[in-house]
N, C-alpha and C. Protein backbone atom coordinates (compact mmCIF):
# COMPACT_ATOMS: atom_id res chain seq x y z
N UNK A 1 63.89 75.02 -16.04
CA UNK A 1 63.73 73.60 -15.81
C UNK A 1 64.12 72.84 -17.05
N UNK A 2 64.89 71.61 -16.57
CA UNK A 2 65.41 70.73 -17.77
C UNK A 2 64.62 69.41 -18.03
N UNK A 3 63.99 69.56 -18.51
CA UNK A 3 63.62 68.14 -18.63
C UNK A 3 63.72 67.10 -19.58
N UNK A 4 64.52 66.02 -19.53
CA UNK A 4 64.84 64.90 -19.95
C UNK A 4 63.95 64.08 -21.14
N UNK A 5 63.89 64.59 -22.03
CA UNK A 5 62.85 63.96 -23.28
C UNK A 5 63.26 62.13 -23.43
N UNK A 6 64.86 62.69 -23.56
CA UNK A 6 65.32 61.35 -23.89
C UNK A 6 64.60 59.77 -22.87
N UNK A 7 64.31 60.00 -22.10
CA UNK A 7 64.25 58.97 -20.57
C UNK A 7 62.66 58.72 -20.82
N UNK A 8 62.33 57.26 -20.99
CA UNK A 8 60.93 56.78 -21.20
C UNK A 8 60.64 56.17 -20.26
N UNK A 9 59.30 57.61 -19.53
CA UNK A 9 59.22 56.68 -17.72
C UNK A 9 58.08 55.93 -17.84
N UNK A 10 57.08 55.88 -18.95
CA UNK A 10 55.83 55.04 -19.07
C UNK A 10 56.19 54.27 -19.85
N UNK A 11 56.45 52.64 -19.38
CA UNK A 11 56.99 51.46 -21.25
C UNK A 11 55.96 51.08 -21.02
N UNK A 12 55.55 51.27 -22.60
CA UNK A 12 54.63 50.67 -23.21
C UNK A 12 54.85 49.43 -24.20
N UNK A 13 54.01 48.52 -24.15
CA UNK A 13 54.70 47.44 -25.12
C UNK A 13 54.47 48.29 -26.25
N UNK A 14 55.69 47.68 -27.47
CA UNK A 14 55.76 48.14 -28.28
C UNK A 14 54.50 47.27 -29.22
N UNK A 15 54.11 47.60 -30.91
CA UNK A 15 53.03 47.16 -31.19
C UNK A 15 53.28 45.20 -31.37
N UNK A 16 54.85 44.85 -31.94
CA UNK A 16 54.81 43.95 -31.58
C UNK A 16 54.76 43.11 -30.16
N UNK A 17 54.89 43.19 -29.21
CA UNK A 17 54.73 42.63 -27.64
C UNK A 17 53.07 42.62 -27.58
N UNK A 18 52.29 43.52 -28.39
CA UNK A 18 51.04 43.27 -28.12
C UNK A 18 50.56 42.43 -29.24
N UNK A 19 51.10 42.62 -30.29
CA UNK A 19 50.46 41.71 -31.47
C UNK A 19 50.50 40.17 -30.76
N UNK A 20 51.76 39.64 -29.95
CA UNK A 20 52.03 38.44 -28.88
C UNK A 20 51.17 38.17 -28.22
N UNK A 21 50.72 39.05 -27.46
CA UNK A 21 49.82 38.68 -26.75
C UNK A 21 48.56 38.44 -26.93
N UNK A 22 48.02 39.28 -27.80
CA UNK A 22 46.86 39.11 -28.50
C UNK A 22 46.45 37.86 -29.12
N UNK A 23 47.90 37.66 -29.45
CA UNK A 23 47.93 35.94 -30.42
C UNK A 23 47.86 35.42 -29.34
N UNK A 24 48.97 35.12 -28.09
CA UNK A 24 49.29 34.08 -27.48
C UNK A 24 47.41 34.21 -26.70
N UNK A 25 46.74 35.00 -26.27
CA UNK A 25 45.54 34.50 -25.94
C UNK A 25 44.48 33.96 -26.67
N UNK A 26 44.32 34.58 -28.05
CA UNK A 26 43.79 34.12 -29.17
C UNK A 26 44.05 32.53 -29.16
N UNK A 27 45.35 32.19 -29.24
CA UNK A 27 45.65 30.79 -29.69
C UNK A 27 45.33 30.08 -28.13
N UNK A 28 45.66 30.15 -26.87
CA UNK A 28 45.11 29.93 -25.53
C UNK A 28 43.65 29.34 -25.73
N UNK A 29 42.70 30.77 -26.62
CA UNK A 29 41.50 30.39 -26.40
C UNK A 29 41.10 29.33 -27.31
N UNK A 30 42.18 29.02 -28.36
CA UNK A 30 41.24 28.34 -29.81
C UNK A 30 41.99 27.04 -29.11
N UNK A 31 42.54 26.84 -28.28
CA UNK A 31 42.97 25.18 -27.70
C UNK A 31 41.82 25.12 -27.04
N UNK A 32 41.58 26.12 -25.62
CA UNK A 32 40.66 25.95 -24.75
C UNK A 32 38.91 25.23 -25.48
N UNK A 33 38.97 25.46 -26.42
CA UNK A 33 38.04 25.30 -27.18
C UNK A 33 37.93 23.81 -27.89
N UNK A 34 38.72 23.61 -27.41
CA UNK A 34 38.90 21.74 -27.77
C UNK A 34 37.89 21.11 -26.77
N UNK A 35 37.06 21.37 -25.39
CA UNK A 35 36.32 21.08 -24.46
C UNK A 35 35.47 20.97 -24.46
N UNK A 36 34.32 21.13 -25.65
CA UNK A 36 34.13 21.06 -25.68
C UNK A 36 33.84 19.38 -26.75
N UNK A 37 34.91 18.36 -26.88
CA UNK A 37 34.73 17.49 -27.16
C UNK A 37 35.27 16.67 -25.95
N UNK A 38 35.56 17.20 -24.81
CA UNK A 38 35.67 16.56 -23.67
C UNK A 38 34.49 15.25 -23.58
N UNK A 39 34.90 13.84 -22.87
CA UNK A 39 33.63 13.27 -22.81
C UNK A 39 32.56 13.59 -21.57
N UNK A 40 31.52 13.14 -21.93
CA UNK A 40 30.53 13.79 -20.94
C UNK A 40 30.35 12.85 -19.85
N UNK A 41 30.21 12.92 -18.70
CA UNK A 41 29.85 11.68 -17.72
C UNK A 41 28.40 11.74 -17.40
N UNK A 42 27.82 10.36 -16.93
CA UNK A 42 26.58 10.07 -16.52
C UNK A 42 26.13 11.22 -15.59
N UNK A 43 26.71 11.34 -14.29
CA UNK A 43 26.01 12.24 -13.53
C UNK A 43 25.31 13.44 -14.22
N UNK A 44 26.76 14.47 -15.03
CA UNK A 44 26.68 15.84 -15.79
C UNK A 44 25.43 15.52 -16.14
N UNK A 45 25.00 14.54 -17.14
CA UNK A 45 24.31 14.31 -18.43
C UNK A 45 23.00 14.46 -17.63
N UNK A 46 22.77 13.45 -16.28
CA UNK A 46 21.98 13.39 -15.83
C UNK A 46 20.89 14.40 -14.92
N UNK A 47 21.98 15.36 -14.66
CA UNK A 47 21.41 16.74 -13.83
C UNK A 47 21.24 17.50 -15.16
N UNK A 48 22.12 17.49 -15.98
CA UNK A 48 21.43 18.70 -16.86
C UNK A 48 20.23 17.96 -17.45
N UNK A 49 19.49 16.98 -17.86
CA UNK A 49 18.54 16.34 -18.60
C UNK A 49 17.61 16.77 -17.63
N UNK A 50 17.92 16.81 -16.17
CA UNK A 50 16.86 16.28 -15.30
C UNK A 50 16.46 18.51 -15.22
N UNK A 51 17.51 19.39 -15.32
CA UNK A 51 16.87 20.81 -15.29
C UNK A 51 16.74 21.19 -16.43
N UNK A 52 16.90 20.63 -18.26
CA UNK A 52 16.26 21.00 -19.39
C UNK A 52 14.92 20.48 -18.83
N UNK A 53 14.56 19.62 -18.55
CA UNK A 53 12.93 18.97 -18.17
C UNK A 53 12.03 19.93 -17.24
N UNK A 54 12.96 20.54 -15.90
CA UNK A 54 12.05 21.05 -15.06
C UNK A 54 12.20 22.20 -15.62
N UNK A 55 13.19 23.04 -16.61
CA UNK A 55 12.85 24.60 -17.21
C UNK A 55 11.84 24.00 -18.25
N UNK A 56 11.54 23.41 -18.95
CA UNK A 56 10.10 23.07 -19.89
C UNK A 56 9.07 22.88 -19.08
N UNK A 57 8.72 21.90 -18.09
CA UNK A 57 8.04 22.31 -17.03
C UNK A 57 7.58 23.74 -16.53
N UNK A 58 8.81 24.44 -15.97
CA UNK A 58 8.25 25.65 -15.80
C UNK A 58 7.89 26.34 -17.09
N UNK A 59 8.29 26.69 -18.36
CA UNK A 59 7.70 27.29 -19.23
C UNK A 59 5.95 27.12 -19.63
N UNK A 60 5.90 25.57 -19.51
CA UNK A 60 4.70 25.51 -19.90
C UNK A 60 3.93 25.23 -18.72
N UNK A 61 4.33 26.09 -17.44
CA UNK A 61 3.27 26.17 -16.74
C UNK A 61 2.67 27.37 -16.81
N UNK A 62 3.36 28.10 -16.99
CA UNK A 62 3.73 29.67 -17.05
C UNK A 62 2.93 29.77 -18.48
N UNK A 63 3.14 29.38 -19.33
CA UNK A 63 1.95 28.79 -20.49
C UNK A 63 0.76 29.27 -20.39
N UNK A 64 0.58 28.25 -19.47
CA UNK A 64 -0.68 27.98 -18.85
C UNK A 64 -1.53 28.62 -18.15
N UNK A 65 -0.88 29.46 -17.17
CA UNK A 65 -0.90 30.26 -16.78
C UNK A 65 -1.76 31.42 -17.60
N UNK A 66 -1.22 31.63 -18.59
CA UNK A 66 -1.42 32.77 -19.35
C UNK A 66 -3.16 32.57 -20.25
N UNK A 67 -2.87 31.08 -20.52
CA UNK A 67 -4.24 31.08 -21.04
C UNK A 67 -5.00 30.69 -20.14
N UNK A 68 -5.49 30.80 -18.83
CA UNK A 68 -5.86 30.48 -17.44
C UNK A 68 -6.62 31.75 -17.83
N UNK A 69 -5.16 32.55 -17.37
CA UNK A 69 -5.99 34.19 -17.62
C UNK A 69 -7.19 34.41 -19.24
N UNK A 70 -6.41 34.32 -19.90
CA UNK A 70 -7.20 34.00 -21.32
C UNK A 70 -8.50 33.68 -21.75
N UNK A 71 -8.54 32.34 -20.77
CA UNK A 71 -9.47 31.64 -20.92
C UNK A 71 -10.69 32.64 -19.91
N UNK A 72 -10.01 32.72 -18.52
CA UNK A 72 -11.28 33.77 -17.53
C UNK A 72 -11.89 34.59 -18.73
N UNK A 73 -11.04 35.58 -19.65
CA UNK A 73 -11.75 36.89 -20.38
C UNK A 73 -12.53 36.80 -21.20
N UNK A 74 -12.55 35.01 -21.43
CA UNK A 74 -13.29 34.91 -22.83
C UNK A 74 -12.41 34.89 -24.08
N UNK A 75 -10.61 35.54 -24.39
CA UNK A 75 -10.22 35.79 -25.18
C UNK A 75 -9.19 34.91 -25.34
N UNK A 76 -9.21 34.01 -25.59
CA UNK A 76 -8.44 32.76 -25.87
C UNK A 76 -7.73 32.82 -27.15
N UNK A 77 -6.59 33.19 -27.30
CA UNK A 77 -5.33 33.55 -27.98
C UNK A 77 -5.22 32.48 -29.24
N UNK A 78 -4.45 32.02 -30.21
CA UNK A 78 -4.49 30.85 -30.98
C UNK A 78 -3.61 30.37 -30.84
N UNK A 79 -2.31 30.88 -30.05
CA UNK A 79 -0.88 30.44 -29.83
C UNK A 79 -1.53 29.73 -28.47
N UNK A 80 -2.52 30.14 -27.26
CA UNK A 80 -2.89 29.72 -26.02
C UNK A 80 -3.25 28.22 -26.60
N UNK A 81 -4.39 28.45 -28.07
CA UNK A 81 -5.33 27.25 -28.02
C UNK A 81 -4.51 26.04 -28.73
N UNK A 82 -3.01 26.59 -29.11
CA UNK A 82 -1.87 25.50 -29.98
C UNK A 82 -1.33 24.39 -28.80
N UNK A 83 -0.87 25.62 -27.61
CA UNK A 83 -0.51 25.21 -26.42
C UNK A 83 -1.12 23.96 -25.52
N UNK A 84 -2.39 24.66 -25.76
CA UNK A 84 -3.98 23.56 -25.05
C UNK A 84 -4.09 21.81 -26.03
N UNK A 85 -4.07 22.45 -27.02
CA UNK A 85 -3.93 21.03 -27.70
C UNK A 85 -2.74 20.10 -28.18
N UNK A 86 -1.51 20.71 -27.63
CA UNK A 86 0.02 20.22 -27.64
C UNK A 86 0.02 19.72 -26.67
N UNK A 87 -0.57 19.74 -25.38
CA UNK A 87 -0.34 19.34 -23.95
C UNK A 87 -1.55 18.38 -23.90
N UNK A 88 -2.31 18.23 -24.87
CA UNK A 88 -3.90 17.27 -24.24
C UNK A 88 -5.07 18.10 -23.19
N UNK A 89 -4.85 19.49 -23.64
CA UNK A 89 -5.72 19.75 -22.43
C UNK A 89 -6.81 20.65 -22.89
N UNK A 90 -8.07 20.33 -22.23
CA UNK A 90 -9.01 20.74 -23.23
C UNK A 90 -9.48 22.25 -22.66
N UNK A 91 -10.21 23.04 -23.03
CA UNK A 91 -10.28 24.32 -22.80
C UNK A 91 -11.66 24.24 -22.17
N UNK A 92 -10.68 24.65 -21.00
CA UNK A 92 -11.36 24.55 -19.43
C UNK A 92 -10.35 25.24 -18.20
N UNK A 93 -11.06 26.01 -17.73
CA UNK A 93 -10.21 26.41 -16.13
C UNK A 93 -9.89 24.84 -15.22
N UNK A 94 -10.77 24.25 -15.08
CA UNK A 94 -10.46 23.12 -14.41
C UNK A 94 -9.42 21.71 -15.07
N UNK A 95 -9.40 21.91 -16.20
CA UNK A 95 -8.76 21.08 -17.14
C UNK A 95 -6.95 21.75 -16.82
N UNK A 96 -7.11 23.44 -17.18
CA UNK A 96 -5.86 24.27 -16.94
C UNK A 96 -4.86 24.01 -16.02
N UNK A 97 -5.86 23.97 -14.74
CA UNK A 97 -5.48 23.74 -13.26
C UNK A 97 -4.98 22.37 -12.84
N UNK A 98 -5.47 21.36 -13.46
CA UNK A 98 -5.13 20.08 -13.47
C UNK A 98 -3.57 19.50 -14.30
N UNK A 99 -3.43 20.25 -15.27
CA UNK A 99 -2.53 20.18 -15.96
C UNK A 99 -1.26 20.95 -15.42
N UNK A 100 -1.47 22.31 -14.80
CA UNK A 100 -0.50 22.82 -14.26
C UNK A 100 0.09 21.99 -12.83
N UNK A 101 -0.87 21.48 -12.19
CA UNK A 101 -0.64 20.81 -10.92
C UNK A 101 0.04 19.80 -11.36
N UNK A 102 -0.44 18.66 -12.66
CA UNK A 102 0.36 17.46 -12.78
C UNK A 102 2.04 18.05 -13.16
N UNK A 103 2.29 18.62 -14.21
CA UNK A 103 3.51 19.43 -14.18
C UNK A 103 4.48 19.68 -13.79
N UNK A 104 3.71 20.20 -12.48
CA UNK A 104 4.40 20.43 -11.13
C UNK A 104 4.42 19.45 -10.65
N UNK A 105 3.82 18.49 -10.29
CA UNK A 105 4.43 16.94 -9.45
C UNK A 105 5.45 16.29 -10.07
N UNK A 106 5.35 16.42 -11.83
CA UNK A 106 6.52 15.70 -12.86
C UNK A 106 7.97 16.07 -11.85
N UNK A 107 8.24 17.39 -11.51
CA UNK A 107 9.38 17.94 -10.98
C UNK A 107 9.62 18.00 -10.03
N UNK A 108 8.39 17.79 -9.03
CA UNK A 108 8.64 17.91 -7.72
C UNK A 108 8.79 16.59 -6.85
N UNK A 109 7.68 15.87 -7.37
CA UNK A 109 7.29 14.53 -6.52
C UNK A 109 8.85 13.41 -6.73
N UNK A 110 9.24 13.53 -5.49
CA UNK A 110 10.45 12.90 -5.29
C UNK A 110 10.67 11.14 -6.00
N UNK A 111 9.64 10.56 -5.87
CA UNK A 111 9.45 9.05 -6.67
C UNK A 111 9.53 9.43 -8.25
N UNK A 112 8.66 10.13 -8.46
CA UNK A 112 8.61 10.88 -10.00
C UNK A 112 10.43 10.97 -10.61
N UNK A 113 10.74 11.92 -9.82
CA UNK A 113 11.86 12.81 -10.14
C UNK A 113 12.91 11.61 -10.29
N UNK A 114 13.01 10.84 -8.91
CA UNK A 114 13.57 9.81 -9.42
C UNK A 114 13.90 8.62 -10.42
N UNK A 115 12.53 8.25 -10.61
CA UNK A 115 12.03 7.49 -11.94
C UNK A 115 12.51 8.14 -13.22
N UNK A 116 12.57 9.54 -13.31
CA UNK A 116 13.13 10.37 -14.46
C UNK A 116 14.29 10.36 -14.87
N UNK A 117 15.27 10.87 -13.38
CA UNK A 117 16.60 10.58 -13.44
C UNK A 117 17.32 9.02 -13.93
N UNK A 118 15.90 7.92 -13.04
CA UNK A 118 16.91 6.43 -13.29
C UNK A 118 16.96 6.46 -14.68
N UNK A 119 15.86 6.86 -15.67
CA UNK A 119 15.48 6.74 -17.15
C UNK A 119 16.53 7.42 -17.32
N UNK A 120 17.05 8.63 -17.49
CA UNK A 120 18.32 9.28 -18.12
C UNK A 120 19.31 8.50 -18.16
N UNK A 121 19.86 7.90 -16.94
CA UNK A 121 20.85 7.03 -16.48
C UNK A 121 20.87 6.05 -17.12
N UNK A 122 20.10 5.09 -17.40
CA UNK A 122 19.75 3.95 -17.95
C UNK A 122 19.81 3.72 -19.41
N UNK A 123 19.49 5.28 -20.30
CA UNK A 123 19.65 5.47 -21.55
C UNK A 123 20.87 6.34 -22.22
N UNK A 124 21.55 6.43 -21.04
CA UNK A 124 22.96 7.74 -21.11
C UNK A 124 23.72 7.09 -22.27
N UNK A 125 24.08 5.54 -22.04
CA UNK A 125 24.90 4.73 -23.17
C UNK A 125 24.64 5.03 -24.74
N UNK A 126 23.03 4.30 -24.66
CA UNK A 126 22.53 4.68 -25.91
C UNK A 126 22.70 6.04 -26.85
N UNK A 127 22.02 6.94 -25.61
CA UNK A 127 22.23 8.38 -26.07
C UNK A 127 23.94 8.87 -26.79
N UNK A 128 24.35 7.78 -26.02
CA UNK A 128 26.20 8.26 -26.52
C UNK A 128 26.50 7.43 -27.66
N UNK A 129 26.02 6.58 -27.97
CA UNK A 129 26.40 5.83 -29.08
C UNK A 129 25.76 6.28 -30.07
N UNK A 130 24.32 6.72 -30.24
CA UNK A 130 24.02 7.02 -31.37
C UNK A 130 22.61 8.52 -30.93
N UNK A 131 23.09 9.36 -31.49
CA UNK A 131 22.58 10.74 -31.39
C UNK A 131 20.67 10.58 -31.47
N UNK A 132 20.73 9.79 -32.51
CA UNK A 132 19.13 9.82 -33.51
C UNK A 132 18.11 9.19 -32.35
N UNK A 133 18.79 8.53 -31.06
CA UNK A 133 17.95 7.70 -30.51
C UNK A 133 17.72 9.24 -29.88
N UNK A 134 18.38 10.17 -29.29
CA UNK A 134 17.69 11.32 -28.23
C UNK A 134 16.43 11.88 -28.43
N UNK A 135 15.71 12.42 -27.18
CA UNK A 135 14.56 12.88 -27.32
C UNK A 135 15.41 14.63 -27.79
N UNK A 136 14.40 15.29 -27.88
CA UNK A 136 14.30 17.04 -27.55
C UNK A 136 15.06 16.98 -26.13
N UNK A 137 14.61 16.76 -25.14
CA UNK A 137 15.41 17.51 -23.77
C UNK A 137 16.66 16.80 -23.76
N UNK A 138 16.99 15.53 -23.95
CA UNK A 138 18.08 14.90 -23.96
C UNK A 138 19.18 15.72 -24.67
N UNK A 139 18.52 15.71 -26.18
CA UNK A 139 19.40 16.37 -27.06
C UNK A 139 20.08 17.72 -26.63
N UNK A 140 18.68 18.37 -25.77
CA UNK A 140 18.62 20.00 -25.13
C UNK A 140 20.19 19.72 -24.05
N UNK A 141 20.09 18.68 -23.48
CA UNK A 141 20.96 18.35 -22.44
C UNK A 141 22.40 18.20 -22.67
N UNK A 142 23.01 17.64 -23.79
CA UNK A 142 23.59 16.75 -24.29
C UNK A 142 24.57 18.30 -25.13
N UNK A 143 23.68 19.10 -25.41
CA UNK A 143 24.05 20.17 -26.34
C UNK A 143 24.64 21.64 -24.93
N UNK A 144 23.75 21.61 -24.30
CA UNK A 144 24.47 22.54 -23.10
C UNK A 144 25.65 21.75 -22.09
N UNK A 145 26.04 20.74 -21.84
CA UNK A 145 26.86 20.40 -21.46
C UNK A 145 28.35 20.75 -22.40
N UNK A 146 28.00 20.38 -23.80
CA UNK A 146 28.95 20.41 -24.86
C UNK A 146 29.22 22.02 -25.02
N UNK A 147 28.42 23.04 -25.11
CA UNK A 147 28.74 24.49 -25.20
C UNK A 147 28.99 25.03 -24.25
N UNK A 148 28.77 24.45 -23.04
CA UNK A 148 28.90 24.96 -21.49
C UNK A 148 31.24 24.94 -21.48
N UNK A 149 31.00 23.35 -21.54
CA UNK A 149 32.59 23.22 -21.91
C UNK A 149 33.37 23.70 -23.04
N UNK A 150 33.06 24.05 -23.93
CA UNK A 150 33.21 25.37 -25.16
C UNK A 150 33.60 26.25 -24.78
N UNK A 151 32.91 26.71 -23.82
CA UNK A 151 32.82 28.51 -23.20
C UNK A 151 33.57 28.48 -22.32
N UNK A 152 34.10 27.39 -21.33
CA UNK A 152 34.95 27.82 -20.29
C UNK A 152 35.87 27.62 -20.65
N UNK A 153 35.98 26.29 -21.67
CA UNK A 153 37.40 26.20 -22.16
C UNK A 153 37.66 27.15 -22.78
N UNK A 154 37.28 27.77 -23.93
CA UNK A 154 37.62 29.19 -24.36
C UNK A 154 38.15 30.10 -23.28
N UNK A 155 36.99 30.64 -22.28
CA UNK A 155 37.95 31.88 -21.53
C UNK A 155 39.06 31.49 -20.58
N UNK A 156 39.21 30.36 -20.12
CA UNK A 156 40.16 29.87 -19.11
C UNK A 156 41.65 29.37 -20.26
N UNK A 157 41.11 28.93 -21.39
CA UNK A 157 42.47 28.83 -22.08
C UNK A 157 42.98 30.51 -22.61
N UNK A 158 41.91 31.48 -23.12
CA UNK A 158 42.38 32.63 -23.20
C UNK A 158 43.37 33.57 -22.27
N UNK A 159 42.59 33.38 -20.80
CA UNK A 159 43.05 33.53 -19.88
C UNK A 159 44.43 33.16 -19.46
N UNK A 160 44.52 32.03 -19.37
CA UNK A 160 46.07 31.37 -19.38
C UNK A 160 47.16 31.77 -20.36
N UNK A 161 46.18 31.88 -21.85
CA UNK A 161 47.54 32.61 -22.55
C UNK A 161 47.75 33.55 -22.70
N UNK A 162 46.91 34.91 -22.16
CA UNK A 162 47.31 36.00 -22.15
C UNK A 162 48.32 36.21 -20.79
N UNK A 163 48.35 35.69 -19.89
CA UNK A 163 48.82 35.19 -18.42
C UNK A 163 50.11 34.77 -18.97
N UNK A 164 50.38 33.92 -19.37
CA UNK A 164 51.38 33.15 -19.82
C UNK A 164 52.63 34.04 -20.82
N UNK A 165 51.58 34.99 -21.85
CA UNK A 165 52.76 36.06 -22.82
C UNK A 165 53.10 37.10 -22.14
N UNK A 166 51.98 37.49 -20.97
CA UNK A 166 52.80 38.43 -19.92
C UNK A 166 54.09 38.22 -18.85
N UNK A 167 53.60 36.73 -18.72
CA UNK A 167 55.20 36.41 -18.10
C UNK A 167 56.16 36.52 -18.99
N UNK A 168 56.18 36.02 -20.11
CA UNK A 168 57.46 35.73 -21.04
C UNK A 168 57.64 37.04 -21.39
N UNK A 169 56.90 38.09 -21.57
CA UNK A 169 57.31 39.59 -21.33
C UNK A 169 58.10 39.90 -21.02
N UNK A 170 58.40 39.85 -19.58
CA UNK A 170 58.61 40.45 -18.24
C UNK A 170 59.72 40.02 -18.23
N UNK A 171 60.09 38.70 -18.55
CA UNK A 171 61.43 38.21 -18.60
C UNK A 171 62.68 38.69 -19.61
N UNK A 172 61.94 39.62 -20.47
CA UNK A 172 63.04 39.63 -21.37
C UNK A 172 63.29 40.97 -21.05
């Protein structure tokens, strides 16, 4: 049997065609990454403000929760009793229960929720003109919108330019 050394039936890019590509997605991703100075619109601003609020909500019900239990054993934690006096609530099962229930209406009760949202809406300007006026969740809000568009712009511009040096590949 003869077999043909000379004849290359697997092409592989050579190391430059990949050093290309590597770049051309590299550089893809470091544009894509400009999106994160995209501007933000009212609505965005407004749904994410309005679920940084109801995930703090749920954390510190869940909180609560814990020193609920705490509180039944008698063994009331000092991180539980930081919690109890960060929220106004005095150390009591019935105090616990009251606090977790209001909480839960902040997020649930549809007049509430609304009243929350019009407030976001109403202060979205401000919030854009000058940073120092934001609360914590605003800021919380304001900051995941901005890294949210970071991250996609990154892989979707990566994406495109690794997409993009494989065509110009192919062509030559």
């Amino acid at each position: 049997m003869d077999f043909n050394t000379s004849m290359n039936y697997l092409q592989h890019p050579t190391v430059s065609e990949k050093s290309k590509r590597i770049g051309a997605t590299l550089l893809g991703g470091m544009l894509g990454m400009a999106c994160y100075y995209l501007p933000v619109s009212k609505d965005t601003f407004v749904n994410e403000a309005f679920r940084v609020t109801k995930r703090n909500a749920e954390k510190d019900i869940q909180a609560l929760s814990t020193a609920a239990e705490e509180f039944s054993k008698h063994k009331l934690t000092n991180e539980s009793k930081i919690l109890l006096h960060r929220l106004n609530v005095t150390e009591s099962f019935d105090a616990i229960k009251e606090k977790c229930k209001a909480l839960t209406e902040s997020v649930t009760d549809s007049d509430r929720v609304k009243a929350l949202k019009k407030d976001f809406a109403d202060n979205f300007k401000q919030y854009k003109k000058d940073a120092s006026l934001m609360d914590s969740v605003t800021a919380r809000a304001m900051s995941n919108i901005k890294w949210n568009g970071f991250k996609w712009g990154m892989g979707i511009g990566a994406a495109l330019g690794a997409a993009l040096s494989m065509l110009t590949a192919k062509d030559k």
